[in-house]
Protein backbone atom coordinates (compact mmCIF):
# COMPACT_ATOMS: atom_id res chain seq x y z
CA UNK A 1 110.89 118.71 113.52
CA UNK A 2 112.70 115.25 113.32
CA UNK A 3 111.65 112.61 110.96
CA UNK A 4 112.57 109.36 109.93
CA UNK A 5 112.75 109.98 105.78
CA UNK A 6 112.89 107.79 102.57
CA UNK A 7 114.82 109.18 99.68
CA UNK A 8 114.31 106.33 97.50
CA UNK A 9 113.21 103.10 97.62
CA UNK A 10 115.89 100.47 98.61
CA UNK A 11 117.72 103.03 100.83
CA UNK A 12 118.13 102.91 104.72
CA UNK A 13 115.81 105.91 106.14
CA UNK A 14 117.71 109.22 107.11
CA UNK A 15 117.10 110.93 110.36
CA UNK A 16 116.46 114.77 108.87
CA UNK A 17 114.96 118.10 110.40
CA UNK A 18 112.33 119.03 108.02
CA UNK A 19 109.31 121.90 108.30
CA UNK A 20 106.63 121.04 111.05
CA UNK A 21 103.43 120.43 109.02
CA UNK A 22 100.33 122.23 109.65
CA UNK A 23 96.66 121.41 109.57
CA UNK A 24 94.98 122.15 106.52
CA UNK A 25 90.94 122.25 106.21
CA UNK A 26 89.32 119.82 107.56
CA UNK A 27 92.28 118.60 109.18
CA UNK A 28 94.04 117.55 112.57
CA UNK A 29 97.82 118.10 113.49
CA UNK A 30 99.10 115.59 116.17
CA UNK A 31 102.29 116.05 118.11
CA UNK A 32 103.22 111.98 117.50
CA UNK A 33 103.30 110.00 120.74
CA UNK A 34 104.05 106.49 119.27
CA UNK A 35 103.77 104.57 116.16
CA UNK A 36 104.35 101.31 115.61
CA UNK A 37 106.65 99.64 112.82
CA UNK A 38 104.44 97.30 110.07
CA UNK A 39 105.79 95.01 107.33
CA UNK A 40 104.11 97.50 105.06
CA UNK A 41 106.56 99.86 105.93
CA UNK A 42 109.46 97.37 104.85
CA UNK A 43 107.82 96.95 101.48
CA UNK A 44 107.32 100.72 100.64
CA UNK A 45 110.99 100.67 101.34
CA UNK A 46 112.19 98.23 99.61
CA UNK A 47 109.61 98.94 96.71
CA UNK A 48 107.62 96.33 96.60
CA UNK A 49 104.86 99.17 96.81
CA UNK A 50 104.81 101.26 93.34
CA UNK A 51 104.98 104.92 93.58
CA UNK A 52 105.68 105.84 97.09
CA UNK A 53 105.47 109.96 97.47
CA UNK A 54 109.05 111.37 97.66
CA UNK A 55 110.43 111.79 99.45
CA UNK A 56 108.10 110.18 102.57
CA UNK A 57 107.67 109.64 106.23
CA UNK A 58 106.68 106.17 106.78
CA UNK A 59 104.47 104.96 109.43
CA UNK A 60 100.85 104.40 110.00
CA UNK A 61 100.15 103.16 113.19
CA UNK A 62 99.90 106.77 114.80
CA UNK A 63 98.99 107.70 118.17
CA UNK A 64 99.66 111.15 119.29
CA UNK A 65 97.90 114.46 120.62
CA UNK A 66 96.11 116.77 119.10
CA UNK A 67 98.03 120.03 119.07
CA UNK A 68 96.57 122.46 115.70
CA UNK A 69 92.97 122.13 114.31
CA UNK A 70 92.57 122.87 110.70
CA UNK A 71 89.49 125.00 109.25
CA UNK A 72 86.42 123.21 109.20
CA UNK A 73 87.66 120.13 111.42
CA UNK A 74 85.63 119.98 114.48
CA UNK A 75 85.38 116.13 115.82
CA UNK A 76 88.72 116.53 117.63
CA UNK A 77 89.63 119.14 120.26
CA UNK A 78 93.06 120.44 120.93
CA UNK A 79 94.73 118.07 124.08
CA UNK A 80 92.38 114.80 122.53
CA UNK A 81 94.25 111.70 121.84
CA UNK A 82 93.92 110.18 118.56
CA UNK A 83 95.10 106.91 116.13
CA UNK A 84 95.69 107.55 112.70
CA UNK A 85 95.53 104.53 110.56
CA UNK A 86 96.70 103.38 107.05
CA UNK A 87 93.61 104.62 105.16
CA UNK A 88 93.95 108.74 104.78
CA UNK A 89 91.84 109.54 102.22
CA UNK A 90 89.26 108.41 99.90
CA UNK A 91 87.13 110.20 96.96
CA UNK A 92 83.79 109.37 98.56
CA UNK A 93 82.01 109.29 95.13
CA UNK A 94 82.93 106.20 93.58
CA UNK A 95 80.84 103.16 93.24
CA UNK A 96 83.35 101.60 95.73
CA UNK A 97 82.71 104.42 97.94
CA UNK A 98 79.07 104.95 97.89
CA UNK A 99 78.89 100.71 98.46
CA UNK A 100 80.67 101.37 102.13
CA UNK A 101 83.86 99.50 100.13
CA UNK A 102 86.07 102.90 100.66
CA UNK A 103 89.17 100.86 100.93
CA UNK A 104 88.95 99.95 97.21
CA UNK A 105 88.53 103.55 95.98
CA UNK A 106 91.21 103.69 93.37
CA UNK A 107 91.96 107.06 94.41
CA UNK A 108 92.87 106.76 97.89
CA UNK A 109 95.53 108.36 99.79
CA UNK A 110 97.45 106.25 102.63
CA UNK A 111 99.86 107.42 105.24
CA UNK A 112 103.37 106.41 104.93
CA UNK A 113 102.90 106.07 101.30
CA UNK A 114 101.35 108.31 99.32
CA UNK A 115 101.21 110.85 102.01
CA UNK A 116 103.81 111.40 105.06
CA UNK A 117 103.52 109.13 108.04
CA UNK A 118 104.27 108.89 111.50
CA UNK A 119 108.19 108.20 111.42
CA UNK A 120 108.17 111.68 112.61
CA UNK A 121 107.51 113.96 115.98
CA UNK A 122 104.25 115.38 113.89
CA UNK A 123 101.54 114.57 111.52
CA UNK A 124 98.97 115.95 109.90
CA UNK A 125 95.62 113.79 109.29
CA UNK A 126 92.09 113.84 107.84
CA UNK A 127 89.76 114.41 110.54
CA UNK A 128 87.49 112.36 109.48
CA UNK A 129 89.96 108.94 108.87
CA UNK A 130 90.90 109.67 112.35
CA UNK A 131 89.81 107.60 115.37
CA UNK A 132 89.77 108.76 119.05
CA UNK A 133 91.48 105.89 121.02
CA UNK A 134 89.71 103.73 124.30
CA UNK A 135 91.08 104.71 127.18
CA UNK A 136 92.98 102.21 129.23
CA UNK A 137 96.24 101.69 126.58
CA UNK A 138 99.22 102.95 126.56
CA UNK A 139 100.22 105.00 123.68
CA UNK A 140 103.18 102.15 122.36
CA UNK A 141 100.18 99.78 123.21
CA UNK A 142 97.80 101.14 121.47
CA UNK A 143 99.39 101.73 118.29
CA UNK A 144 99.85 98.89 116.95
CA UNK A 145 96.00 98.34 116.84
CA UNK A 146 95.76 101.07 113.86
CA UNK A 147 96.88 98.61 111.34
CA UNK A 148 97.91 94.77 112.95
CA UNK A 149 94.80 95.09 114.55
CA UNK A 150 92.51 96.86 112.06
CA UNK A 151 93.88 94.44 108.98
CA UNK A 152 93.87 91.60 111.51
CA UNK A 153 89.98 92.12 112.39
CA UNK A 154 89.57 92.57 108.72
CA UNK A 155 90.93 89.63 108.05
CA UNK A 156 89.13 87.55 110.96
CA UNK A 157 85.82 88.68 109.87
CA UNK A 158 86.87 87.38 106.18
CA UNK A 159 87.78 84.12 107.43
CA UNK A 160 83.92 83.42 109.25
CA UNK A 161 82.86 81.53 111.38
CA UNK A 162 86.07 79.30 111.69
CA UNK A 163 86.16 77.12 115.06
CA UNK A 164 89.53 75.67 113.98
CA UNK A 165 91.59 78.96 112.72
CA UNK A 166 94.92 78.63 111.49
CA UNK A 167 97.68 82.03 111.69
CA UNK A 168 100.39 81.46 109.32
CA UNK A 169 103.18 84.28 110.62
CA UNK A 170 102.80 84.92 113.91
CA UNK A 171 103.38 88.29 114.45
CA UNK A 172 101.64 91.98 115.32
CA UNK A 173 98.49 91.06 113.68
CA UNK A 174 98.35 87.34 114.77
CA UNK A 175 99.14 87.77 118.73
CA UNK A 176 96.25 90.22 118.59
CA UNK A 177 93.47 87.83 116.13
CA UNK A 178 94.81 85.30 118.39
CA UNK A 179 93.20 87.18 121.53
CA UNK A 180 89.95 87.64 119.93
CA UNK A 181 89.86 84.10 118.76
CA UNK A 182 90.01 82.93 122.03
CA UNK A 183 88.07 84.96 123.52
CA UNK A 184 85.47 84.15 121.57
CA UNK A 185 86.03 80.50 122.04
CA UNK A 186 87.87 79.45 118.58
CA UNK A 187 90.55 76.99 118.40
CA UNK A 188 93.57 78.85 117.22
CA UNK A 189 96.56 76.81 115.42
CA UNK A 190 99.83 79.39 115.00
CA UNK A 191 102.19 78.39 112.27
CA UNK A 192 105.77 79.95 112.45
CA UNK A 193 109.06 79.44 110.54
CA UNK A 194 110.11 75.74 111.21
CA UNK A 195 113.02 77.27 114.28
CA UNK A 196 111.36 79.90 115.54
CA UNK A 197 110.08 78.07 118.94
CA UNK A 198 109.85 81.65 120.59
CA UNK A 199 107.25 82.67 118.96
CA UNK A 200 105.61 79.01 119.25
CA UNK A 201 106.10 79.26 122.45
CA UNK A 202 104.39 83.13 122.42
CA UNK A 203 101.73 82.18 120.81
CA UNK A 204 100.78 78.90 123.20
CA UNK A 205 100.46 81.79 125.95
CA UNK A 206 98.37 83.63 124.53
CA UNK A 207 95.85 80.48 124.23
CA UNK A 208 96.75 78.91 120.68
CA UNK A 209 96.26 74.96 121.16
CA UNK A 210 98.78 74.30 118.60
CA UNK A 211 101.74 75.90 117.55
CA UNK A 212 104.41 74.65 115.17
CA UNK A 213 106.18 74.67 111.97
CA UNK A 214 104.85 76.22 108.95
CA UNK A 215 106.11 73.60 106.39
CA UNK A 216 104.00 70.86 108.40
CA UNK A 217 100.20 70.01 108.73
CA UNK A 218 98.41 70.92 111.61
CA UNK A 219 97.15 68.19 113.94
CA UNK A 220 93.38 68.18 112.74
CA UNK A 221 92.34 69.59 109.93
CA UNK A 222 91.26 73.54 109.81
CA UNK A 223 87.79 75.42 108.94
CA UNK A 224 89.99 78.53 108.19
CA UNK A 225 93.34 80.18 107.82
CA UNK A 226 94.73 83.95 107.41
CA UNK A 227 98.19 83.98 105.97
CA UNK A 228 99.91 86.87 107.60
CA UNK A 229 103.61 86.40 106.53
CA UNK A 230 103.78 87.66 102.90
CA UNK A 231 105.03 84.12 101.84
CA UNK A 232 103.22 83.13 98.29
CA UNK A 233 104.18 79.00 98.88
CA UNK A 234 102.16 79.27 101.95
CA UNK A 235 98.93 79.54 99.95
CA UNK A 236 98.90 76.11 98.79
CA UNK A 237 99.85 75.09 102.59
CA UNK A 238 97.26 76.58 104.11
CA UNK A 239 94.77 75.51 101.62
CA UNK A 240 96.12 71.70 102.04
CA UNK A 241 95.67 72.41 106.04
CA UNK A 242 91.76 73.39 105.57
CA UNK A 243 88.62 71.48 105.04
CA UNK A 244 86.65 71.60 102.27
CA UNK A 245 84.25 74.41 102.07
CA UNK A 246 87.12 76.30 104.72
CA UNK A 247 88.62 79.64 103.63
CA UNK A 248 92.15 80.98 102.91
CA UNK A 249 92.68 84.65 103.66
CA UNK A 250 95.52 86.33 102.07
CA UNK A 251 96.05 89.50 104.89
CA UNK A 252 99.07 90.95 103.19
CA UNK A 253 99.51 94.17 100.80
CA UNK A 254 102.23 92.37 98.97
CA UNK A 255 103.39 88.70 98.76
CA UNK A 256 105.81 86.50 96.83
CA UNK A 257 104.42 84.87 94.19
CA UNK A 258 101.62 82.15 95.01
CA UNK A 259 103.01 78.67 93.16
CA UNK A 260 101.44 76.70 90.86
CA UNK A 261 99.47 73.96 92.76
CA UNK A 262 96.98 71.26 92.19
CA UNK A 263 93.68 71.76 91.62
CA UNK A 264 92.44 68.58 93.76
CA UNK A 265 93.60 71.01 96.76
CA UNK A 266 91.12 73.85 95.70
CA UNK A 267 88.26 71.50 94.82
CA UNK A 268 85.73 71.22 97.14
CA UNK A 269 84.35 74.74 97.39
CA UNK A 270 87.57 76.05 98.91
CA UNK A 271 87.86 79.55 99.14
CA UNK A 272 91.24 81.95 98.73
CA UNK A 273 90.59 85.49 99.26
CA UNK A 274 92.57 88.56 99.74
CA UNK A 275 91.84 91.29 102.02
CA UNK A 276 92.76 95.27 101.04
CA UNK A 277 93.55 98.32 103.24
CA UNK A 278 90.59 98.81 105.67
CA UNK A 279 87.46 101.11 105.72
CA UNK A 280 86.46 103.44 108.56
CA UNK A 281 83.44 100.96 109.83
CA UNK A 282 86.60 98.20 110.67
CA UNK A 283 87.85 100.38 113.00
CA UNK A 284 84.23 101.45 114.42
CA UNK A 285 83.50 97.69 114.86
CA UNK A 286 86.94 96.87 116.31
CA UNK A 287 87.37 99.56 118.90
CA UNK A 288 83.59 98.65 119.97
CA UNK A 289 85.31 95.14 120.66
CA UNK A 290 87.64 96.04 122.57
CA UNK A 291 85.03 97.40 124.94
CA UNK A 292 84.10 94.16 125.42
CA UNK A 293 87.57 91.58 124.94
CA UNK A 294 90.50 93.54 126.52
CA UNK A 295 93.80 92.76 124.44
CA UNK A 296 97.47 92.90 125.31
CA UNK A 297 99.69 94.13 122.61
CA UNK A 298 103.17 93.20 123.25
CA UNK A 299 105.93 95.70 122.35
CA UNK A 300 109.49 96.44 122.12
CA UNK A 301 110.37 100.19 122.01
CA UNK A 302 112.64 102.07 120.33
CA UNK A 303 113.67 105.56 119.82
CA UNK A 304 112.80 107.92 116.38
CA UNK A 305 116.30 107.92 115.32
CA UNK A 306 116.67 103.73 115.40
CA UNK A 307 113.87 103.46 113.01
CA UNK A 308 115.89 101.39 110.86
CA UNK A 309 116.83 99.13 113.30
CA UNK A 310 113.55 98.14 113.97
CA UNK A 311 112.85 97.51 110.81
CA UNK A 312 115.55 95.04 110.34
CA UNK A 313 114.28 93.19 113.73
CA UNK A 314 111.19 93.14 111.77
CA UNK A 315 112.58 92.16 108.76
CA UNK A 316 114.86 89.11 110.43
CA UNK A 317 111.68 87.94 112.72
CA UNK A 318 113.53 89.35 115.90
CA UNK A 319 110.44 90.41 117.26
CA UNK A 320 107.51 89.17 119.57
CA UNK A 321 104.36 91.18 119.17
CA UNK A 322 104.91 94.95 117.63
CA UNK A 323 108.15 97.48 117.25
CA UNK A 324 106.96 100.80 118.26
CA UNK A 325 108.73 103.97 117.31
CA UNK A 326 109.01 107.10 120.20
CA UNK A 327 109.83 110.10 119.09
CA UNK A 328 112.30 111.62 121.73
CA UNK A 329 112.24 107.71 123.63
């Protein structure tokens, strides 16, 4: 088969033909239909991310078919359409585990990373970290819901019971939190890079009531903000932007270094918290509301073989909404 493959970190991926793999127990094998490009993916190859495996297949927002059922795996039948997410694995007997907190198991396994992703024209999955997709989608659209949405629920639910909620990086994960927001009747205040009056201009469509520069205040102040872009100085931004008792979420796997700042902007039972990988309840809750708040994801596609070029549209904020990968596209 095709895949999209990292050598080593810091290297451009190379288009190879490697062995199709095959289900093992308890396993699924989908012939890949899309998967969508995430910053995560940039900073396993750059190697911002420790230990990647070796060489890898990036790519966890999988959609494909199922095509070979492993022994044991029964949830999925052959022809069903499926999402494979980030989270591939976890021990299931840690403390973190047996709390429902799976996605701090120190032991997990994640595709793209420590095992092969979706950059690829198959993939092999754990049944059971699998989800069956809603109807209604596209496969490009849907993909990027495995991990901008997933982390970007995560994150919402982190950030409470915000009216006035503030996006800092306005991209895969925001234009989708921003949806939800509105629909369920939030304020939502998008904060791009000072010149980028596209995606301002994106986000005001989708029903933010402000949108502007991320070096600025917003107009009124904020019960809540998630910082998306994986920009440490924004921290102290968003923390001057919020009210006192309002939260800071941190939505990123990796950021730049946070700055020292003062404590006066902190005081007053301000909150900064991180968010980490997702569990397999996210998705259950997510997917339910979906059911009930449709949500456009905007895409640009590309083919397998321009992987990297997506990346770098990624990378230089050339994008509106999600880059999704098609393998044969």
């Amino acid at each position: 088969m095709k895949a999209m493959v990292l050598e080593r970190p810091g290297t451009s991926l190379v288009l190879r033909e490697v062995p199709e793999p095959r289900a093992g127990d308890g396993e699924v094998r989908l012939r890949v239909s899309a998967c969508a490009v995430c910053r995560t993916d940039l900073h396993v190859m750059d190697g911002d991310l420790p230990n990647p495996r070796l060489p890898l297949v990036l790519g966890h927002e999988i959609v494909g078919v199922v095509d070979q059922v492993g022994e044991g795996a029964g949830r999925f039948a052959v022809g069903r359409r499926v999402g494979v997410p980030w989270l591939g694995w976890t021990c299931g007997v840690c403390r973190f585990c047996v709390a429902g907190r799976e996605n701090l198991c120190a032991e997990a396994r994640f595709h793209g990373y420590t095992l092969d992703g979706g950059f690829a024209e198959y993939v092999v999955a754990d049944e059971r970290f699998c989800f069956a997709m809603p109807d209604g989608l596209a496969d490009a659209n849907a993909a990027p819901l495995l991990c901008a949405g997933l982390i970007g629920y995560r994150a919402y639910r982190a950030a409470g019971d915000a009216r006035r909620l503030g996006l800092y990086g306005f991209g895969a994960a925001a234009h989708i939190v921003t949806q939800v927001a509105v629909a369920e009747g939030r304020e939502v205040y998008a904060f791009t890079r000072p010149d980028d009056r596209e995606s301002q201009a994106f986000a005001r469509r989708l029903g933010a009531v402000w949108a502007g520069a991320s070096d600025g205040p917003p107009p009124q102040p904020l019960d809540a903000a998630i910082v998306f872009a994986p920009v440490g100085p924004l921290v102290p931004a968003a923390l001057r932007a919020v009210e006192p008792g309002g939260t800071v979420v941190c939505a990123g796997i990796h950021m730049t270094d946070i700055p020292a700042f003062p404590y006066e902007i902190l005081w007053g039972e301000r909150v900064v918290r991180s968010v980490a990988n997702l569990t397999r309840r996210d998705g259950e809750e997510f997917f339910a509301l979906l059911g009930r708040i449709p949500v456009r994801t905007d895409v640009r596609i590309y083919p397998l073989s321009l992987a990297n070029a997506a990346l770098e549209d990624l990378r230089r904020g050339r994008l509106q909404g999600a880059a999704v990968l098609v393998p044969g596209g």
